[in-house]
C-alpha atoms as a PDB file:
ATOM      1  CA  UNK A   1     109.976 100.916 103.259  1.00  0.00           C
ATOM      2  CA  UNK A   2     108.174 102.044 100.265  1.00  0.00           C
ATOM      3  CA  UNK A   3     104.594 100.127  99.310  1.00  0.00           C
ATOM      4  CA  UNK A   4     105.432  96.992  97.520  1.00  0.00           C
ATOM      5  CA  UNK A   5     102.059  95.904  96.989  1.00  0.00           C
ATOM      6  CA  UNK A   6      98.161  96.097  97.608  1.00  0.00           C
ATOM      7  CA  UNK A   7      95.494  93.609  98.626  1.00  0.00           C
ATOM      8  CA  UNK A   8      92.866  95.962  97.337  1.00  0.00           C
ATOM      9  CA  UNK A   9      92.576  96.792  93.855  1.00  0.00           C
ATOM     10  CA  UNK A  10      90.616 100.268  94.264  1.00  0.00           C
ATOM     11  CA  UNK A  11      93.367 101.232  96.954  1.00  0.00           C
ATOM     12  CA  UNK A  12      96.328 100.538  94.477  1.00  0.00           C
ATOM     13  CA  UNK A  13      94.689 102.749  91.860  1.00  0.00           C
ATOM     14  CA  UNK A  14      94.245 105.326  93.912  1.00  0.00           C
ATOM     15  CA  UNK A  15      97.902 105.349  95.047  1.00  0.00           C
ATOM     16  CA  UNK A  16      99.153 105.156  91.259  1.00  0.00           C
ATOM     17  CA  UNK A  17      96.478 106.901  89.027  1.00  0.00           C
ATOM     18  CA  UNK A  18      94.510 109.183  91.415  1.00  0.00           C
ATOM     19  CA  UNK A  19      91.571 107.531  90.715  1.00  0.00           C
ATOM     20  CA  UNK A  20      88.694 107.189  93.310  1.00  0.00           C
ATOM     21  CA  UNK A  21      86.525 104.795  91.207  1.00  0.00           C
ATOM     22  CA  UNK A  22      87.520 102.059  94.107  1.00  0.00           C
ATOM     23  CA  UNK A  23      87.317 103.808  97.030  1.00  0.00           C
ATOM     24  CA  UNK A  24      84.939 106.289  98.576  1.00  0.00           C
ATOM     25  CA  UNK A  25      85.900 109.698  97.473  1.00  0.00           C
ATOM     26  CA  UNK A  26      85.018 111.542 101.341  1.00  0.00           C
ATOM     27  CA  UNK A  27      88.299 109.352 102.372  1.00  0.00           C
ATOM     28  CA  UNK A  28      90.355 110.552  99.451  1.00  0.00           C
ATOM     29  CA  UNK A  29      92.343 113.171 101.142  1.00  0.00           C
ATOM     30  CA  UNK A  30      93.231 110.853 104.488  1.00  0.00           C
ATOM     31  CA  UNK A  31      94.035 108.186 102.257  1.00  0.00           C
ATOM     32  CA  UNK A  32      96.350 110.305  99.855  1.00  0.00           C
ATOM     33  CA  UNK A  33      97.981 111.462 103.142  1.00  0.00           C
ATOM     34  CA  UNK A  34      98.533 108.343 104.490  1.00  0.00           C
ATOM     35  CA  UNK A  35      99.788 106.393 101.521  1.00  0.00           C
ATOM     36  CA  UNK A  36     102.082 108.969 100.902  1.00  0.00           C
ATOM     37  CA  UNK A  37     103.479 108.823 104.434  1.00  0.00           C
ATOM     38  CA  UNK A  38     103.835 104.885 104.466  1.00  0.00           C
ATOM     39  CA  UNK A  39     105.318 104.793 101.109  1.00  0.00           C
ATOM     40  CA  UNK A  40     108.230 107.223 102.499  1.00  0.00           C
ATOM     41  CA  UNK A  41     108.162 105.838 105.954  1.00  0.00           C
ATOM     42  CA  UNK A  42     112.113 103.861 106.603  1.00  0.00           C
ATOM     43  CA  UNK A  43     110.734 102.446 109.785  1.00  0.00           C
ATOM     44  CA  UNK A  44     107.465 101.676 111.680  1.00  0.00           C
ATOM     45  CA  UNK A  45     108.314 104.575 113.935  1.00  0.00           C
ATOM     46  CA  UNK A  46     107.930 106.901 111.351  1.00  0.00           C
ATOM     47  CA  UNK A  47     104.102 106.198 111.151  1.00  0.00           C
ATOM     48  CA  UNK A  48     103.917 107.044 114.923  1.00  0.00           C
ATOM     49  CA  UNK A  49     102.115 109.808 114.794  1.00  0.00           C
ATOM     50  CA  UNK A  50      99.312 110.666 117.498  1.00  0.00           C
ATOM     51  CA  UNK A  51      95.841 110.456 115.190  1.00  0.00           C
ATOM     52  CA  UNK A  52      97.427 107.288 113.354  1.00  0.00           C
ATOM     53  CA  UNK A  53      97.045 105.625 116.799  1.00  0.00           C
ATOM     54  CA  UNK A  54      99.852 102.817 115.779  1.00  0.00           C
ATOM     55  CA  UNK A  55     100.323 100.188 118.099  1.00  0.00           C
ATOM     56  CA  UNK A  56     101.242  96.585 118.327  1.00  0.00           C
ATOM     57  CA  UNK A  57      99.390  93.590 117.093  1.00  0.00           C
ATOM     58  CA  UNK A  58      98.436  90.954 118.675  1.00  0.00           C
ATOM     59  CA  UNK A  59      97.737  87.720 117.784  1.00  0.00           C
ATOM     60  CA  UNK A  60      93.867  86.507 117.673  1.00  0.00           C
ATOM     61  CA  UNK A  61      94.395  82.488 117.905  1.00  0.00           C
ATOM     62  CA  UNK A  62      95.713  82.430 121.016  1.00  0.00           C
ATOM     63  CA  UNK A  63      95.086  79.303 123.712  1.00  0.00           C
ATOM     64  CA  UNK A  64      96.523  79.483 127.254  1.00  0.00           C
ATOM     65  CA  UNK A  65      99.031  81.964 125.995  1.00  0.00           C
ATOM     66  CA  UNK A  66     100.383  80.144 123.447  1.00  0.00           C
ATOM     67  CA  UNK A  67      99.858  81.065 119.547  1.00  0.00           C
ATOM     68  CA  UNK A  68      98.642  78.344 117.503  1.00  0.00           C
ATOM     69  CA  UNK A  69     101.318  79.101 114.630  1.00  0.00           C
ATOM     70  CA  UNK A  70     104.947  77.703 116.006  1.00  0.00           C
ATOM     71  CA  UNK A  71     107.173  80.380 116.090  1.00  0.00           C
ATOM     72  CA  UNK A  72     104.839  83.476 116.448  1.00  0.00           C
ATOM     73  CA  UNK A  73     103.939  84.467 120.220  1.00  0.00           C
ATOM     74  CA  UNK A  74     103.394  83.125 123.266  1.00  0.00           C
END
């Protein structure tokens, strides 16, 4: 399940190059951590860990329990 790509241009040279120019260094470490875990994660599961706090989302649009996108939800 390896990273295939990143909305956030900082983020994605952090994960390649090590560079903090677009991120804010205090975060470096978690971040470096984290990456590293998704990019070798095979499953969701394996990002279950108790301070990642990983849970299920939900949709926002919701009305009367039914999603407003066919085929996602309620």
């Amino acid at each position: 399940m390896a990273i295939k790509s990143f909305k956030h241009k900082g983020l994605e040279d952090f994960f390649y190059d090590g560079t903090t120019k677009g991120i804010n260094s205090k975060h470096a470490d978690k971040l470096a951590n984290r990456l590293d875990r998704l990019n070798a994660a095979l499953s969701p599961e394996d990002m279950n860990l108790p301070s990642y706090r990983l849970h299920k989302l939900e949709p926002k649009n919701l009305i009367a329990g039914r999603s407003m996108f066919p085929g996602h939800g309620g």
